[in-house]
N, C-alpha and C. Protein backbone atom coordinates (compact mmCIF):
# COMPACT_ATOMS: atom_id res chain seq x y z
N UNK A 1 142.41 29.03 109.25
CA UNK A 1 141.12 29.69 109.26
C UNK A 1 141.14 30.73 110.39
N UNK A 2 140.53 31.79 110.41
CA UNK A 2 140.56 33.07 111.09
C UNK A 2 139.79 32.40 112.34
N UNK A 3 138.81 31.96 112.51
CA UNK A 3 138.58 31.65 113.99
C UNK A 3 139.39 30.60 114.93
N UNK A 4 139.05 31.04 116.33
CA UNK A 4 139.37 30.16 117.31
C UNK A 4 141.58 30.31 117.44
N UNK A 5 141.81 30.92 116.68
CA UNK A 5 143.70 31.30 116.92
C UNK A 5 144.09 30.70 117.91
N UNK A 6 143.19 31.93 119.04
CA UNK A 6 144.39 31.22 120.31
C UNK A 6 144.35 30.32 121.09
N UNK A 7 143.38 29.08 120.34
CA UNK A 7 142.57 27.70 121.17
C UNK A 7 142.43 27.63 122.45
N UNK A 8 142.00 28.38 122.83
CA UNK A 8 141.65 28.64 124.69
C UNK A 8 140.70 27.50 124.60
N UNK A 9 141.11 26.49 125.93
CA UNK A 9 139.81 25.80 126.43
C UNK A 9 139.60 24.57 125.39
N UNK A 10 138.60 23.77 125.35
CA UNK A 10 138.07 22.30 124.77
C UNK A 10 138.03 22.74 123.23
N UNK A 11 136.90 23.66 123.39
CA UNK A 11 136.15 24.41 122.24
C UNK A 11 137.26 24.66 120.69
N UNK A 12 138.23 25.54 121.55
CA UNK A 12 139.05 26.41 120.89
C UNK A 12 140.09 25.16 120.19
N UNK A 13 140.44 24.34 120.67
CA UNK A 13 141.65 23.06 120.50
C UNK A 13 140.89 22.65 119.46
N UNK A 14 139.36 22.05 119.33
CA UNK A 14 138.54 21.34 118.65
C UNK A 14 138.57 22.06 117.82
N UNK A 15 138.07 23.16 117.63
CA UNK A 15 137.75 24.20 116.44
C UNK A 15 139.07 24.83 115.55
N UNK A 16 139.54 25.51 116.63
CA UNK A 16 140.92 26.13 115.86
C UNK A 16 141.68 25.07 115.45
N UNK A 17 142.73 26.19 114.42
CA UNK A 17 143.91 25.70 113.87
C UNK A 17 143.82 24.40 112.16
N UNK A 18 143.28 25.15 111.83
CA UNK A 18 142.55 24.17 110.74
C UNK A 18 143.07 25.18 109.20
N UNK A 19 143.74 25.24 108.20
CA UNK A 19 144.41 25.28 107.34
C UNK A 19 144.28 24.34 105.97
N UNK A 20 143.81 24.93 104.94
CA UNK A 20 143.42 24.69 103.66
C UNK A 20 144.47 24.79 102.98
N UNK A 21 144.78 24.17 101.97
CA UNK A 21 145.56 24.82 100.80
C UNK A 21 144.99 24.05 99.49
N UNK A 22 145.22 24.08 98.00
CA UNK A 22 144.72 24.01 96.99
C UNK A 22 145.94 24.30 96.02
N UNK A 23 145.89 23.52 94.93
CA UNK A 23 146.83 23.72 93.73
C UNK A 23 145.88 23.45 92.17
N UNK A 24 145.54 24.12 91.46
CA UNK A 24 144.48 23.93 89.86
C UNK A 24 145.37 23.81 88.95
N UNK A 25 145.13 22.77 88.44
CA UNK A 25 146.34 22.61 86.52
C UNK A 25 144.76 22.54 85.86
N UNK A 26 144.85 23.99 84.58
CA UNK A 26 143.98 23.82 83.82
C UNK A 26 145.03 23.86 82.37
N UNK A 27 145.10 23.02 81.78
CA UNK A 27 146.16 22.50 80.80
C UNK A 27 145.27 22.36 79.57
N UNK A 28 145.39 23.06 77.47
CA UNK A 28 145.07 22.51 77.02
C UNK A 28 145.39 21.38 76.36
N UNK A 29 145.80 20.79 75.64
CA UNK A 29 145.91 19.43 75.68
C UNK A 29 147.28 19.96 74.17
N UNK A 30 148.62 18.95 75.03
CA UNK A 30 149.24 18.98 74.25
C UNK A 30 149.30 18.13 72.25
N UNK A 31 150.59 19.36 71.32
CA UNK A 31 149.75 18.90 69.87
C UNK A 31 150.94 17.84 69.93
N UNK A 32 150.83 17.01 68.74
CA UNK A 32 151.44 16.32 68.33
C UNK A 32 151.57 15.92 67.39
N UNK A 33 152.16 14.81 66.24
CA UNK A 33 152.27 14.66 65.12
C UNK A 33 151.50 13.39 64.39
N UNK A 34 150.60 13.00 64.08
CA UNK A 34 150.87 11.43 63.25
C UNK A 34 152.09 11.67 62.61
N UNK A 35 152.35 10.15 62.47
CA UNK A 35 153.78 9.83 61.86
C UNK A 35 153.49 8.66 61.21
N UNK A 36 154.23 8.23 59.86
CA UNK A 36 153.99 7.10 59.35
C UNK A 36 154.76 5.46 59.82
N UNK A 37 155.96 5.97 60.92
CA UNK A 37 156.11 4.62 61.71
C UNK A 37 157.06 3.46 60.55
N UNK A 38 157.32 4.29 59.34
CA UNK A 38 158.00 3.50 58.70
C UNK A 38 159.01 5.07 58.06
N UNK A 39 160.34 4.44 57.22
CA UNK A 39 160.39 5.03 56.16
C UNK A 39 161.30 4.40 54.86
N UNK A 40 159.78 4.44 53.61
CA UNK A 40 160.42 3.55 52.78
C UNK A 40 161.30 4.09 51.72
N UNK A 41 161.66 5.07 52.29
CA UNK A 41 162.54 6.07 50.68
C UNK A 41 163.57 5.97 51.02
N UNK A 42 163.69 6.28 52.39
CA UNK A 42 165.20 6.06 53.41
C UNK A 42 165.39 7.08 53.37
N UNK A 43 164.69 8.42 53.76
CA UNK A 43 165.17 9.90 53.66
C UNK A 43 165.58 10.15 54.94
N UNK A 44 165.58 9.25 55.81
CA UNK A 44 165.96 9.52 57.31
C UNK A 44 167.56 8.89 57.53
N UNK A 45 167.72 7.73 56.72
CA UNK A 45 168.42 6.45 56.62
C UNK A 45 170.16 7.32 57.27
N UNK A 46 170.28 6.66 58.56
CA UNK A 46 171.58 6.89 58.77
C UNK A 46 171.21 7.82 60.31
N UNK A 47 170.09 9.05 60.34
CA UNK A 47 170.29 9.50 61.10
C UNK A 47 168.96 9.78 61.92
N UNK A 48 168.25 8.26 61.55
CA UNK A 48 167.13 8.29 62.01
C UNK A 48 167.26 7.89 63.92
N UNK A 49 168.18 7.54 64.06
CA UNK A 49 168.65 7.24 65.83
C UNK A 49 168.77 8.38 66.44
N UNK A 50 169.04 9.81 65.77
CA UNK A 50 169.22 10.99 65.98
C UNK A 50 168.06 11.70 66.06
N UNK A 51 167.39 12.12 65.43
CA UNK A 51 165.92 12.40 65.33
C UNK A 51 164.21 11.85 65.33
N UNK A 52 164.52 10.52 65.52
CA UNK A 52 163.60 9.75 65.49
C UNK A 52 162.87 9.51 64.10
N UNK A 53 161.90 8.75 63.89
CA UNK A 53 161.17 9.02 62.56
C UNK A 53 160.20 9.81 62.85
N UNK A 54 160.32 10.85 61.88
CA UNK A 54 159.74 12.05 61.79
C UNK A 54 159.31 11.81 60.12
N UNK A 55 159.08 10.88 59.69
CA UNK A 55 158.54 10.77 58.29
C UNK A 55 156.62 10.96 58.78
N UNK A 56 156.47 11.63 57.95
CA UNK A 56 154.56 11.58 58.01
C UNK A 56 154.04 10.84 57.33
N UNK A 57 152.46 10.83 57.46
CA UNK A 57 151.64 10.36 56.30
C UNK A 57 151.37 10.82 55.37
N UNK A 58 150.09 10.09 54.72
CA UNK A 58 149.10 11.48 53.41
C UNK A 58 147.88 11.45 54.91
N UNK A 59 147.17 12.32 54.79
CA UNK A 59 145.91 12.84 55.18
C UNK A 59 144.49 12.32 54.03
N UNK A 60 144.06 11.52 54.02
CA UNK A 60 142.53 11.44 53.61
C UNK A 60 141.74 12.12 53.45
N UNK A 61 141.44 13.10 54.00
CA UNK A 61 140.12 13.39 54.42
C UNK A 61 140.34 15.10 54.31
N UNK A 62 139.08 15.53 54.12
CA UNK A 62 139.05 17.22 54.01
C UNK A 62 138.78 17.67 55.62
N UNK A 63 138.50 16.95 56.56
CA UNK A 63 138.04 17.12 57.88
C UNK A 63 139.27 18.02 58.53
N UNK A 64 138.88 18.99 59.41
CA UNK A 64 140.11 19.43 60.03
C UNK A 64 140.12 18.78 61.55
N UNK A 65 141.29 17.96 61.15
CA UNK A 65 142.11 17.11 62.24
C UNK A 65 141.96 17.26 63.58
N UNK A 66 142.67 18.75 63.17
CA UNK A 66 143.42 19.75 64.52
C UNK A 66 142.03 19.96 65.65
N UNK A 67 141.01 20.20 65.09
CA UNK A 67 139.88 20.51 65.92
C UNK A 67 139.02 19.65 66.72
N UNK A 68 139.62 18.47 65.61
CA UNK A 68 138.80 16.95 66.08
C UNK A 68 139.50 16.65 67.78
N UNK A 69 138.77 16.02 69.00
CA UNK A 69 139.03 15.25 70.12
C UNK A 69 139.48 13.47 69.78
N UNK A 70 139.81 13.70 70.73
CA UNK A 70 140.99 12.14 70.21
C UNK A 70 140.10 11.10 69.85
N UNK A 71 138.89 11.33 71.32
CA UNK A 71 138.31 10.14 71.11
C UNK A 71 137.21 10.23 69.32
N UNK A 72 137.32 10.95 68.89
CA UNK A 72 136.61 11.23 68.04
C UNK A 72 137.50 9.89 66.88
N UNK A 73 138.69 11.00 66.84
CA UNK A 73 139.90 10.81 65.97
C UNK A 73 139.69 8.83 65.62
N UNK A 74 139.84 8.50 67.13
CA UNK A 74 140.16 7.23 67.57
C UNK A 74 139.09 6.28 66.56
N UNK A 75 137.78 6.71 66.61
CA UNK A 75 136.79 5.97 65.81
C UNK A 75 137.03 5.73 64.50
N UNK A 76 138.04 6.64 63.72
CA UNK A 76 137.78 6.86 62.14
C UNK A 76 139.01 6.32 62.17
N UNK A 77 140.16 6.62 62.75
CA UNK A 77 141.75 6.28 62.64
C UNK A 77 142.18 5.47 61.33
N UNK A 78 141.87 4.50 61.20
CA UNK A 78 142.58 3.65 60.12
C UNK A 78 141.41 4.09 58.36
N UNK A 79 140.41 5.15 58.59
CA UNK A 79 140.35 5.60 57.32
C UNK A 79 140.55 7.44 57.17
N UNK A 80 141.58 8.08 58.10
CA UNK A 80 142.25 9.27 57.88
C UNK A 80 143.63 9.24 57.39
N UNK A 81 144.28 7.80 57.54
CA UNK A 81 145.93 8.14 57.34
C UNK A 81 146.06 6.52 56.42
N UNK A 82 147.07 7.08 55.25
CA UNK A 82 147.72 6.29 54.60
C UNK A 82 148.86 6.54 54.81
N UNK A 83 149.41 5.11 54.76
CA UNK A 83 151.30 4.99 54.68
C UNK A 83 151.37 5.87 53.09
N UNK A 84 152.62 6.04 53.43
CA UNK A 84 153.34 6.65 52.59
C UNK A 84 154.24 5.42 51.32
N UNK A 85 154.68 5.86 50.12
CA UNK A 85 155.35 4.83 49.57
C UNK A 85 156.88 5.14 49.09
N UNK A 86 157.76 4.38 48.41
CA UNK A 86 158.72 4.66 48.14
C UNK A 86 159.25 6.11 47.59
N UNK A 87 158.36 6.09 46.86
CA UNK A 87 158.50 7.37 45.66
C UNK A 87 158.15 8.49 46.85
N UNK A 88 157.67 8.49 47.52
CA UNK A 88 157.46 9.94 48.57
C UNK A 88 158.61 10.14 49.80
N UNK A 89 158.88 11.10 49.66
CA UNK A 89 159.81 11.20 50.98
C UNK A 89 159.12 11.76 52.13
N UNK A 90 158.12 12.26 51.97
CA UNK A 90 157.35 13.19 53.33
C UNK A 90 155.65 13.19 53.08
N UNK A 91 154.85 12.82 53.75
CA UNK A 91 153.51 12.48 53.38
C UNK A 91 152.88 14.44 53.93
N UNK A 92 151.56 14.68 53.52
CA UNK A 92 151.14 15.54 53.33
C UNK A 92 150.85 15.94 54.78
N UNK A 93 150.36 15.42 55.22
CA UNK A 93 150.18 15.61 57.31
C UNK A 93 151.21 16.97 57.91
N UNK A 94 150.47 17.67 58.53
CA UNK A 94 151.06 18.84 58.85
C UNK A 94 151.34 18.72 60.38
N UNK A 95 152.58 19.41 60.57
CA UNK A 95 153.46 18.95 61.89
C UNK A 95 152.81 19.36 63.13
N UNK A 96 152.33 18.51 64.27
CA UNK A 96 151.74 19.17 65.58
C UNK A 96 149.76 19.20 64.93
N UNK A 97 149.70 18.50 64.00
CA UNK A 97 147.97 18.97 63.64
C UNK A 97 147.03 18.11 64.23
N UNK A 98 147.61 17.41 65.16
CA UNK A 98 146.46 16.85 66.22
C UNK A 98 146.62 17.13 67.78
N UNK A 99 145.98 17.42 68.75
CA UNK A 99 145.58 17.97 70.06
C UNK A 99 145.58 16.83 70.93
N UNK A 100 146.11 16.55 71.51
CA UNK A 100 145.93 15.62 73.16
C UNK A 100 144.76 16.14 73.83
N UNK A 101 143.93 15.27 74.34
CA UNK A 101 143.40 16.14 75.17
C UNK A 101 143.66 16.87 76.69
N UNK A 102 142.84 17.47 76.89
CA UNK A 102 143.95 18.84 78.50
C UNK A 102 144.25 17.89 79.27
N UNK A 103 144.44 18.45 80.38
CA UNK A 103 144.78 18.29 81.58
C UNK A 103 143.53 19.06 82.90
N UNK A 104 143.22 18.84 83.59
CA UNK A 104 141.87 19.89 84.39
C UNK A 104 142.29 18.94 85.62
N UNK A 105 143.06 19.48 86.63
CA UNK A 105 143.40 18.47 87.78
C UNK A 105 143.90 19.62 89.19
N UNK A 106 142.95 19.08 89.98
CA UNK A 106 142.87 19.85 91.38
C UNK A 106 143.48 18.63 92.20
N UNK A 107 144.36 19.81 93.11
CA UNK A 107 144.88 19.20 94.49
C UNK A 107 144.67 19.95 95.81
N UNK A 108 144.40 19.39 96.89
CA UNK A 108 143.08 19.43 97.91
C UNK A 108 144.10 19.00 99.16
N UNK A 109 144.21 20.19 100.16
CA UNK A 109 145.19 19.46 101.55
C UNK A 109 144.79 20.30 102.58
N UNK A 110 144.01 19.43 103.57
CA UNK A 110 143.56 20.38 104.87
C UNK A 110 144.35 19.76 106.21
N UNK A 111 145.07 20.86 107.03
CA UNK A 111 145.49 20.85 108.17
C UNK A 111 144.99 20.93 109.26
N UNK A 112 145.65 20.62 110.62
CA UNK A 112 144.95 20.80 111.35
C UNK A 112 146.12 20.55 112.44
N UNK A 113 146.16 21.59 113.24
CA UNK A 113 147.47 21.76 113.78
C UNK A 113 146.47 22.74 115.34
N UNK A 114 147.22 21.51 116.34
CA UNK A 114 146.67 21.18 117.68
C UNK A 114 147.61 21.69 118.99
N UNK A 115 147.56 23.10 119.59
CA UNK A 115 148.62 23.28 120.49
C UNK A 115 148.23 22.26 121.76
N UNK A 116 149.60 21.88 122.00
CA UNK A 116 149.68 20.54 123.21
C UNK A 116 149.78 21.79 124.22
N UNK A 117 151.42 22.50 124.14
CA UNK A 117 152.09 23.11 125.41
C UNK A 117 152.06 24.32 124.01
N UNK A 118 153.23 25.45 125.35
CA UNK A 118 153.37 26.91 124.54
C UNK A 118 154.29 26.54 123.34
N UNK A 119 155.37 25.46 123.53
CA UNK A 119 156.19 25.18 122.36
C UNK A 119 155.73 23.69 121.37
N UNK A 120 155.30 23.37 121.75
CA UNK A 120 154.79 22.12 121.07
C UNK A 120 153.27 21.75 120.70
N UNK A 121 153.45 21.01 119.36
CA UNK A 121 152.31 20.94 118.69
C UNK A 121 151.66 19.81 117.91
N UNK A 122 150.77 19.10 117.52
CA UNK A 122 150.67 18.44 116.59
C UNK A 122 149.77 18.84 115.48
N UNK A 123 150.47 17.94 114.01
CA UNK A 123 149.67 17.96 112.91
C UNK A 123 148.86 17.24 112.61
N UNK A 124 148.10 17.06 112.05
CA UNK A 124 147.15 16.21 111.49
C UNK A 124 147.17 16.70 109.78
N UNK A 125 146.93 15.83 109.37
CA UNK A 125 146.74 16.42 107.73
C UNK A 125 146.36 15.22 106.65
N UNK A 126 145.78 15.42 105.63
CA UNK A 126 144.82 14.68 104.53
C UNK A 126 145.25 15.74 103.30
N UNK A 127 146.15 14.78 102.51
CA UNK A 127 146.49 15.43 100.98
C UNK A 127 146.03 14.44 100.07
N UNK A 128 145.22 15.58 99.07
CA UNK A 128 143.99 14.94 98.29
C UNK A 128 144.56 15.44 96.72
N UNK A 129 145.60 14.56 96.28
CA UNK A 129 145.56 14.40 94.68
C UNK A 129 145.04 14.20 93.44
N UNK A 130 144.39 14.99 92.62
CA UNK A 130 143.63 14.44 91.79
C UNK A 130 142.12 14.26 92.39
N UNK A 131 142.20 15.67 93.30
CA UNK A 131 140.86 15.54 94.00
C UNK A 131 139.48 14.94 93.69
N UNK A 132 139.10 15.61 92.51
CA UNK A 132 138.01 15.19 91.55
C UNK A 132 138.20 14.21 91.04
N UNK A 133 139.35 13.35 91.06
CA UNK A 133 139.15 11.70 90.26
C UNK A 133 138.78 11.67 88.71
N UNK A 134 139.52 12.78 88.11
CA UNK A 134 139.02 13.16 86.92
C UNK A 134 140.12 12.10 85.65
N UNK A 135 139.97 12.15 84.93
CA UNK A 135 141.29 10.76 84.39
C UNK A 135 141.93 11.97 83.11
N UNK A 136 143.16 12.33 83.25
CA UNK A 136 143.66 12.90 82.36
C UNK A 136 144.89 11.91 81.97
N UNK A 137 144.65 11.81 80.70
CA UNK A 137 145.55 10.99 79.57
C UNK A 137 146.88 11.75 78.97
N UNK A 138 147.66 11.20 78.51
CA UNK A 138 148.50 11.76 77.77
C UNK A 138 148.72 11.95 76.61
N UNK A 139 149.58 11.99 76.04
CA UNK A 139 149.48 11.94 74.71
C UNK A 139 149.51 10.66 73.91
N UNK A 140 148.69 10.78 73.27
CA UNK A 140 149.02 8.83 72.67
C UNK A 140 149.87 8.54 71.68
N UNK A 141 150.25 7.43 71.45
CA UNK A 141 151.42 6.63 70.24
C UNK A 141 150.86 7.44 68.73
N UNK A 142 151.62 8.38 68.35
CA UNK A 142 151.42 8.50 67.00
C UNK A 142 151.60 7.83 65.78
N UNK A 143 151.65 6.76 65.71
CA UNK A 143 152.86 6.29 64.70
C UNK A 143 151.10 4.75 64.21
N UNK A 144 151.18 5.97 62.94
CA UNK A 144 149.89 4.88 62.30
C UNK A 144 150.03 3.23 61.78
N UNK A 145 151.34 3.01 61.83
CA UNK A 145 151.19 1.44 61.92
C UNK A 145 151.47 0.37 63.21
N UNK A 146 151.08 1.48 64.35
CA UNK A 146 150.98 0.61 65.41
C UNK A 146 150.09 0.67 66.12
N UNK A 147 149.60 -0.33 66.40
CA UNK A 147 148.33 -1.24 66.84
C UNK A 147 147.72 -0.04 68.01
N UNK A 148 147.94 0.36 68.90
CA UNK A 148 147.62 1.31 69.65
C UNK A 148 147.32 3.01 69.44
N UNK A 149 147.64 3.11 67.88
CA UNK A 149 147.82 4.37 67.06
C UNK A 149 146.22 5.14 67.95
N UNK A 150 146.51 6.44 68.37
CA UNK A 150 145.74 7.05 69.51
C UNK A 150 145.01 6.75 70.49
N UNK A 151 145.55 5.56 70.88
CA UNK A 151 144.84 5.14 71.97
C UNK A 151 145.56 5.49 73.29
N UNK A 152 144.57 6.76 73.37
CA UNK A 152 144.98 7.77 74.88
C UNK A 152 144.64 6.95 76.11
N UNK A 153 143.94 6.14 75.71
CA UNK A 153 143.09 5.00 77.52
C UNK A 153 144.44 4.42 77.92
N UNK A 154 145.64 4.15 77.08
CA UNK A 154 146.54 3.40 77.71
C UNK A 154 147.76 4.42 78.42
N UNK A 155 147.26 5.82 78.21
CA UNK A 155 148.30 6.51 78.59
C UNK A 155 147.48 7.23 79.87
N UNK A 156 146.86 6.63 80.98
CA UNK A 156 145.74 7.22 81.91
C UNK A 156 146.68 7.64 83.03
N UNK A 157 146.63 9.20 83.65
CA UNK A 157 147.20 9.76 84.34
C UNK A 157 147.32 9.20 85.88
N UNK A 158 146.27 8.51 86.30
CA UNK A 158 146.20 7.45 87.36
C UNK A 158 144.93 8.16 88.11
N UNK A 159 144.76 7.82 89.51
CA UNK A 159 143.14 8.08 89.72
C UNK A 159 143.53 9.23 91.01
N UNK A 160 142.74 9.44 92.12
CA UNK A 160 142.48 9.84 93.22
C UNK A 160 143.91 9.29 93.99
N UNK A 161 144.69 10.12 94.83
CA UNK A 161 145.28 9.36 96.04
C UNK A 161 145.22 10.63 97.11
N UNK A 162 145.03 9.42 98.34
CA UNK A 162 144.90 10.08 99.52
C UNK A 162 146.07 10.17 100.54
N UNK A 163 146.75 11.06 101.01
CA UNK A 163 148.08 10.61 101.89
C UNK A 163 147.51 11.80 103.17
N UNK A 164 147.65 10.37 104.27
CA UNK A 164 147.42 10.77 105.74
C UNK A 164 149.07 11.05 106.27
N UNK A 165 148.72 12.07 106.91
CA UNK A 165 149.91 12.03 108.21
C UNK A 165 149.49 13.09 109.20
N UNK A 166 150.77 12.72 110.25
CA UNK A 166 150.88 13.17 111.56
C UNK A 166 152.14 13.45 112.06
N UNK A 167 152.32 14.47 112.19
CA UNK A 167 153.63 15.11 112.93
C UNK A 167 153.82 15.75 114.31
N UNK A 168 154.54 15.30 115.12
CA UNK A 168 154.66 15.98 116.49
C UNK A 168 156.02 17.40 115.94
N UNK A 169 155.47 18.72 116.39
CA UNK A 169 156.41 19.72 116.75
C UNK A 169 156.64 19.91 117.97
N UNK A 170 157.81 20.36 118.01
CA UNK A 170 158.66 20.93 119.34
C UNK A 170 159.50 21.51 119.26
């Protein structure tokens, strides 16, 4: 901070030497796929260890997906997606057509740096992660035959942390 620099005196030590910094992630929320979590045609069969299952569903519903919020999604879940059956190799579900929700996460660190002598100094400092305590999730389990199928609450970014320290320079 522009006042008090050259900490002359009680005043100046107390006041000066005090240093902000700040970091903003405004993130929209990564897409992702439902997936049907099985595949019964075997169109993957052999090189599904390679690519994962990437078999889809059918889609239900005339609703557009893509626009819907998870927690929305989360309420209706088991009447938007049907498994798929033998006779199908790829269900109708279009790749990436559902949204994670963002990310909106501030980080918060004020200094405070104390001349002792002409060469030596101390720090003081408070780093504030996740300043706002805001809960950003990740992306959730796509895969509609498992029990957790969009449930973003279990993927919670973690909360607030505070880290103190103190450093002597010389």
């Amino acid at each position: 901070m522009p006042f008090f620099r050259d900490q002359q005196g009680f005043t100046g030590r107390l006041l000066g030497g005090f240093q902000f910094n700040s970091f903003f992630t405004f993130q929209s929320g990564a897409p992702f796929t439902a997936l049907n979590g099985a595949d019964p045609a075997g169109a993957l069969s052999g090189i599904s260890g390679l690519v994962g299952n990437a078999i889809r569903p059918n889609l239900n519903t005339t609703l557009d997906v893509s626009s819907m919020r998870v927690e929305d999604l989360f309420a209706i879940r088991t009447m938007l997606f049907t498994q798929i059956t033998a006779a199908q190799r790829v269900g109708n579900v279009g790749r990436n057509t559902l949204r994670a929700d963002g990310i909106n996460n501030i980080d918060f660190g004020i200094f405070k740096n104390t001349n002792i002598t002409e060469g030596t100094r101390i720090q003081l400092r408070a780093d504030f992660f996740n300043f706002t305590n805001t809960r950003d999730f990740g992306i959730p389990n796509g895969n509609i035959n498992a029990g957790n199928f969009l449930n973003q609450w279990s993927t919670n970014g973690g909360n607030r942390r505070i880290v103190l320290g103190a450093r002597l320079i010389f």
